[in-house]
N, C-alpha and C. Protein backbone atom coordinates (compact mmCIF):
# COMPACT_ATOMS: atom_id res chain seq x y z
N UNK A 1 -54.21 29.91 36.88
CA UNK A 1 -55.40 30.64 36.47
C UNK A 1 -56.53 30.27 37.43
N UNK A 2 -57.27 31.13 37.76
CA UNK A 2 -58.41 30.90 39.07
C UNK A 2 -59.49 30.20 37.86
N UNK A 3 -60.41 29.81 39.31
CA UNK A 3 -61.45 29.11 38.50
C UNK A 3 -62.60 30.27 37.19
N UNK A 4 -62.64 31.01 37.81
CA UNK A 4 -63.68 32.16 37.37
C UNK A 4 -62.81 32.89 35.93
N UNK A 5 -61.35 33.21 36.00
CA UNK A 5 -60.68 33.60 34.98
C UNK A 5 -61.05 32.43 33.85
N UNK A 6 -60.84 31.17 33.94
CA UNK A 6 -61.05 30.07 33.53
C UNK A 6 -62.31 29.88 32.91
N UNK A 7 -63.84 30.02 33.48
CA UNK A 7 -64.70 30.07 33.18
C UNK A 7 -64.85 31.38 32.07
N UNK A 8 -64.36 32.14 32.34
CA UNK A 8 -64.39 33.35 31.37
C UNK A 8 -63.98 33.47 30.17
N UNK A 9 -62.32 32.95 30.03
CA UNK A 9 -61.89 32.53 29.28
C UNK A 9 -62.50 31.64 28.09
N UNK A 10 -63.55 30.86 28.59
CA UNK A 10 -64.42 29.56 27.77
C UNK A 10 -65.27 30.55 26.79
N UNK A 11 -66.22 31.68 27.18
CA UNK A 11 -67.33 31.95 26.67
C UNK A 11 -66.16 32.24 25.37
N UNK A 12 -65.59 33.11 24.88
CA UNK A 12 -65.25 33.59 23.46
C UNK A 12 -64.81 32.06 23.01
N UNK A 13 -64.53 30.74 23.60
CA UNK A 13 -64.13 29.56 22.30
C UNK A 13 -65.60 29.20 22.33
N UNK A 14 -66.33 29.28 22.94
CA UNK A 14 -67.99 28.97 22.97
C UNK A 14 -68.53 28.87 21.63
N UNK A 15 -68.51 30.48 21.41
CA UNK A 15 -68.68 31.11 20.48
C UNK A 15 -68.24 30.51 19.07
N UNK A 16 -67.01 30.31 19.23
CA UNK A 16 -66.23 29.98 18.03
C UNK A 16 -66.79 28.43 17.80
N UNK A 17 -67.05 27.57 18.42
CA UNK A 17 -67.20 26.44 18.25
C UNK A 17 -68.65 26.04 17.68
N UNK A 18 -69.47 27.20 18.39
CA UNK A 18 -71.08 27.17 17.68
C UNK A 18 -70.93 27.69 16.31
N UNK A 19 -70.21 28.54 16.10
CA UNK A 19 -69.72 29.54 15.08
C UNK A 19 -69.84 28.85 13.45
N UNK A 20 -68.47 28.46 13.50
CA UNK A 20 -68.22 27.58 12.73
C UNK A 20 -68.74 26.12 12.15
N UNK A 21 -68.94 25.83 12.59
CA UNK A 21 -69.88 24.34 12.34
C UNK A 21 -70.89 25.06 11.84
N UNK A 22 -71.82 25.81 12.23
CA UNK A 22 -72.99 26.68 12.09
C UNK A 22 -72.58 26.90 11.04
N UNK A 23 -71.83 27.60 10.54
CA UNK A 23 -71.74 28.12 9.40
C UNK A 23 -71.07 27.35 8.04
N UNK A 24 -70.54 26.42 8.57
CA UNK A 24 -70.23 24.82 7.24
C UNK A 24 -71.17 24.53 7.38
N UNK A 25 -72.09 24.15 7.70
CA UNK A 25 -73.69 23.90 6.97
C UNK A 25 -74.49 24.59 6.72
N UNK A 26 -74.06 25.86 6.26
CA UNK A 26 -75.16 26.73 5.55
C UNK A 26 -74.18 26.89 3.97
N UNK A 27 -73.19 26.16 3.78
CA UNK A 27 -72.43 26.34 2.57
C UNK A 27 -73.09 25.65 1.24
N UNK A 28 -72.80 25.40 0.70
CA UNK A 28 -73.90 25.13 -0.63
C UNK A 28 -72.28 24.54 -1.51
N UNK A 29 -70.75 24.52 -1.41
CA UNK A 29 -70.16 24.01 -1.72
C UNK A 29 -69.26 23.12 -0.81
N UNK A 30 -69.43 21.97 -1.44
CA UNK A 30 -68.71 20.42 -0.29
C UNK A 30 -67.86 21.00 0.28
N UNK A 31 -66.75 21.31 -0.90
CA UNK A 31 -65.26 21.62 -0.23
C UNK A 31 -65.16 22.42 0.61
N UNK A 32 -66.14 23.61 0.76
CA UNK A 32 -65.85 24.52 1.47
C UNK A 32 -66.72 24.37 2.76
N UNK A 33 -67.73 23.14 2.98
CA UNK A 33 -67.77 23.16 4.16
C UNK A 33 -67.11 21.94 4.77
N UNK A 34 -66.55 21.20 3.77
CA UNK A 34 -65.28 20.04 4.73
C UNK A 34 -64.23 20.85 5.03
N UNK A 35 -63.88 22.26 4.54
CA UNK A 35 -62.53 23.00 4.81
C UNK A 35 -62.97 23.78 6.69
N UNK A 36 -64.29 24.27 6.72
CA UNK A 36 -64.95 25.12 7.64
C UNK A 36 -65.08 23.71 8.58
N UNK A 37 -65.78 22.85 8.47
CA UNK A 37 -65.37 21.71 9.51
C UNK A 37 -64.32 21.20 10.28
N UNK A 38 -63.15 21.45 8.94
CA UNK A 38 -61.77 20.39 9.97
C UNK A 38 -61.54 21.85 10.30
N UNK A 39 -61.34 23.02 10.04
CA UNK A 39 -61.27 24.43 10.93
C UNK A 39 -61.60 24.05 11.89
N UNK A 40 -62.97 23.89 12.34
CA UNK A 40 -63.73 23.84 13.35
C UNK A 40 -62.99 22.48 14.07
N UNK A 41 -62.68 21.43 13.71
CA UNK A 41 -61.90 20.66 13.79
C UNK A 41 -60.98 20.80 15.01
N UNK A 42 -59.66 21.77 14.01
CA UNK A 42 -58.66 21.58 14.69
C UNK A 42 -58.41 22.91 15.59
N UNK A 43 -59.43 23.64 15.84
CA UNK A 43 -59.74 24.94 16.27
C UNK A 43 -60.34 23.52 17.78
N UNK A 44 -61.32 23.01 17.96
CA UNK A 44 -61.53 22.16 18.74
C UNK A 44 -60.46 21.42 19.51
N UNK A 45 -59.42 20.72 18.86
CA UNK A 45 -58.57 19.84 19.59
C UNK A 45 -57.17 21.12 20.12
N UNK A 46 -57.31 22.32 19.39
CA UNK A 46 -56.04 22.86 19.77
C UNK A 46 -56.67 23.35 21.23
N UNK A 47 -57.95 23.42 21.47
CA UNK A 47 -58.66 24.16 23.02
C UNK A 47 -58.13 22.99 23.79
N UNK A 48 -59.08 22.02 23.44
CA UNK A 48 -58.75 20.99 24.12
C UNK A 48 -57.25 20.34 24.47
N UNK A 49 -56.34 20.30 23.64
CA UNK A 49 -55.10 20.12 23.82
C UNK A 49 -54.90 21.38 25.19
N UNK A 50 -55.00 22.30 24.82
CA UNK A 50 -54.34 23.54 25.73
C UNK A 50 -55.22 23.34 27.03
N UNK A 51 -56.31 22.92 27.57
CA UNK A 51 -56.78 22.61 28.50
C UNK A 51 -56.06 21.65 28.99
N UNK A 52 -56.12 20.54 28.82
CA UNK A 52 -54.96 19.72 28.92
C UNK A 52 -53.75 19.90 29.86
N UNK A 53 -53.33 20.17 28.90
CA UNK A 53 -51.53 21.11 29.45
C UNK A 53 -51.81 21.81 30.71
N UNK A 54 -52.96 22.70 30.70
CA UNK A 54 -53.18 23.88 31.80
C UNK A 54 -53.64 23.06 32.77
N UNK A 55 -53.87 22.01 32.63
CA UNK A 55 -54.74 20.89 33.75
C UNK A 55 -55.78 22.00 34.46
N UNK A 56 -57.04 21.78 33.33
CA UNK A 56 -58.08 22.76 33.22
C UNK A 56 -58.99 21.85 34.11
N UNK A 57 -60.11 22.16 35.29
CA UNK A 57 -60.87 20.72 35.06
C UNK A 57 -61.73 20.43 34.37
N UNK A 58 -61.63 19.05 34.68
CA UNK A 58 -62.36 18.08 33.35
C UNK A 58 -63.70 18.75 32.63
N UNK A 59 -64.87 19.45 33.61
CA UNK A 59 -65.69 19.57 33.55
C UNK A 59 -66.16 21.27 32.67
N UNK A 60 -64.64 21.82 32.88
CA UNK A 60 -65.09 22.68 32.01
C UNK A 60 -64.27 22.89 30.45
N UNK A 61 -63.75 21.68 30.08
CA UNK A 61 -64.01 21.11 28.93
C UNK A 61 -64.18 20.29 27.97
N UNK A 62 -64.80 19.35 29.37
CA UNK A 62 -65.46 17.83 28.45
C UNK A 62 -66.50 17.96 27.02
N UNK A 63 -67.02 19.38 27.01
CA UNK A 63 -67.73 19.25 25.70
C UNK A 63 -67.04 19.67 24.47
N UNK A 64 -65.95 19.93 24.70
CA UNK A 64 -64.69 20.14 23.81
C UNK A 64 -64.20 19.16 23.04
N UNK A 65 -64.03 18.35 24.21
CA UNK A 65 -63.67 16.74 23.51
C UNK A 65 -64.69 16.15 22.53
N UNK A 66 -66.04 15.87 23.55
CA UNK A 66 -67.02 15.77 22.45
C UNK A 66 -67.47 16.17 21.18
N UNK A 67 -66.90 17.69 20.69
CA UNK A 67 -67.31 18.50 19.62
C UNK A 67 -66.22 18.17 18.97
N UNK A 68 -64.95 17.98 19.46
CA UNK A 68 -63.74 17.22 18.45
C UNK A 68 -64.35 16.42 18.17
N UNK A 69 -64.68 14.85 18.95
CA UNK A 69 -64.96 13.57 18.70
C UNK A 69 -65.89 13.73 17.60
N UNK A 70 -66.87 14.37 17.10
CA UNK A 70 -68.42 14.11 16.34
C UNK A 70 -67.73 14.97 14.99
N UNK A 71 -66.84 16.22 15.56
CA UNK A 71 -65.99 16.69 14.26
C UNK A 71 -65.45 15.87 13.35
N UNK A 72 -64.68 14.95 14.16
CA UNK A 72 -64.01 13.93 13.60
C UNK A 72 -64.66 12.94 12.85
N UNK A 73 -65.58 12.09 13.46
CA UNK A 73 -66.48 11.07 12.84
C UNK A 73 -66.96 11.83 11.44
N UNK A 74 -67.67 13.74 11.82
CA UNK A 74 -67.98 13.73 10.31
C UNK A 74 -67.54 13.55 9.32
N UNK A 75 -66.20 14.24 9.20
CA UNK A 75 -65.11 14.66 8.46
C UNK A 75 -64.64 12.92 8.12
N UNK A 76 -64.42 12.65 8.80
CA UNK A 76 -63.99 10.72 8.20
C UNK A 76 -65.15 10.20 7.51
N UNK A 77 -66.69 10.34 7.82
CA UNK A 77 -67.75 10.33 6.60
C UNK A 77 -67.45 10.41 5.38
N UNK A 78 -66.63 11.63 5.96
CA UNK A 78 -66.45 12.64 4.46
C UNK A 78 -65.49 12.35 3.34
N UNK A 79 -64.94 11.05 3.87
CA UNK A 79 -63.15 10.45 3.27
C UNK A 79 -62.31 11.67 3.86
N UNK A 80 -62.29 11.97 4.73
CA UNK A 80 -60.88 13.33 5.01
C UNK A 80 -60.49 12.77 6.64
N UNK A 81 -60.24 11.23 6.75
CA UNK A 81 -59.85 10.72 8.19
C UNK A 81 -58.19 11.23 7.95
N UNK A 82 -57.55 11.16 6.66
CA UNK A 82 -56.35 11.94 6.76
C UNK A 82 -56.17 12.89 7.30
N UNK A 83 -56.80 14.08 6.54
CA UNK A 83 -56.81 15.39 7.03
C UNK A 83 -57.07 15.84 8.44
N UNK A 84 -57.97 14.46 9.21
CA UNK A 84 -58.36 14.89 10.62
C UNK A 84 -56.95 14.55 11.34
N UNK A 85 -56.19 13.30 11.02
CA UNK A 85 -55.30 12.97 11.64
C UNK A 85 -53.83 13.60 11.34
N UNK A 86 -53.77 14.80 10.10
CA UNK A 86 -52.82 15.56 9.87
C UNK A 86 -53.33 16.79 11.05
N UNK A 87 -53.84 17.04 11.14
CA UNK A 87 -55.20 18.41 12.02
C UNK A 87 -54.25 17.84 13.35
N UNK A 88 -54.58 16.69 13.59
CA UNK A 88 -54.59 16.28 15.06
C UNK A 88 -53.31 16.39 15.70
N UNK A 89 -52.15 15.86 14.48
CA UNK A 89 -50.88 15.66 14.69
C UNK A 89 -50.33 16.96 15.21
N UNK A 90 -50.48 18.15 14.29
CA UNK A 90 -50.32 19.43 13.97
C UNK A 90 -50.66 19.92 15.70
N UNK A 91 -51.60 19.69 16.19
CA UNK A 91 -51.95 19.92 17.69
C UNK A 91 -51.31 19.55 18.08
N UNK A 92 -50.73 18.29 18.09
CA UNK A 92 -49.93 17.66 19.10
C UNK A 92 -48.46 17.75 19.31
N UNK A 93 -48.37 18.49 17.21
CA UNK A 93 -46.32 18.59 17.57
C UNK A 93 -46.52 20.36 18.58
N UNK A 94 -47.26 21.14 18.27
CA UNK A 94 -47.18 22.11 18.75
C UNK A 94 -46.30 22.26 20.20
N UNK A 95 -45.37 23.10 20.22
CA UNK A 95 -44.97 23.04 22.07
C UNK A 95 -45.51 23.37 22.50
N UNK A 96 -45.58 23.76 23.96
CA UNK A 96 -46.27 23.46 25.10
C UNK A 96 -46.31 24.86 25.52
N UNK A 97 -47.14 25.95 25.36
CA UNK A 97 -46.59 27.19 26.00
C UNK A 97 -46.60 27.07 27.18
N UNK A 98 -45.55 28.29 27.83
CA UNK A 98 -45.15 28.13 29.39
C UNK A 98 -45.35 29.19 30.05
């Protein structure tokens, strides 16, 4: 994938990543914004995983990692360090598309 396809590719998870979070804190019920979080969650590590694999560079999705990482810390606030590390696993058994 060229660099510019690559860059292009980013703006629609952009979106999704402001998206969501954005919108678990405008919820008014717990559950349903710890459910819209680990979404946002594992919607985060599955980019990041797939960057990864694609050996994307670093730089265009180090803030990926970061928005996992702070996902994570919330959600473990939240008592749901399970659920982040069921989320995480779930990314990781995934295969590898080719």
């Amino acid at each position: 994938m060229s660099e510019a396809a690559k860059k292009k590719a980013v703006k629609p998870h952009c979106t999704l990543f402001i998206c969501i979070p954005c919108n678990a804190l405008t919820q008014n019920s717990l559950t349903r914004k710890d459910g819209l979080l680990l979404q946002a969650f594992a919607f985060s590590a599955n980019a990041a995983q797939r960057a990864l694999n694609e050996n994307w560079p670093d730089d265009a999705w180090r803030n990926w990692r970061y928005r996992r990482a702070t996902l994570a810390r919330l959600l473990a606030r939240e008592g749901m360090m399970q659920q982040v590390a069921d989320a995480y696993r779930d990314v990781l058994d995934k295969p590898t598309p080719r």
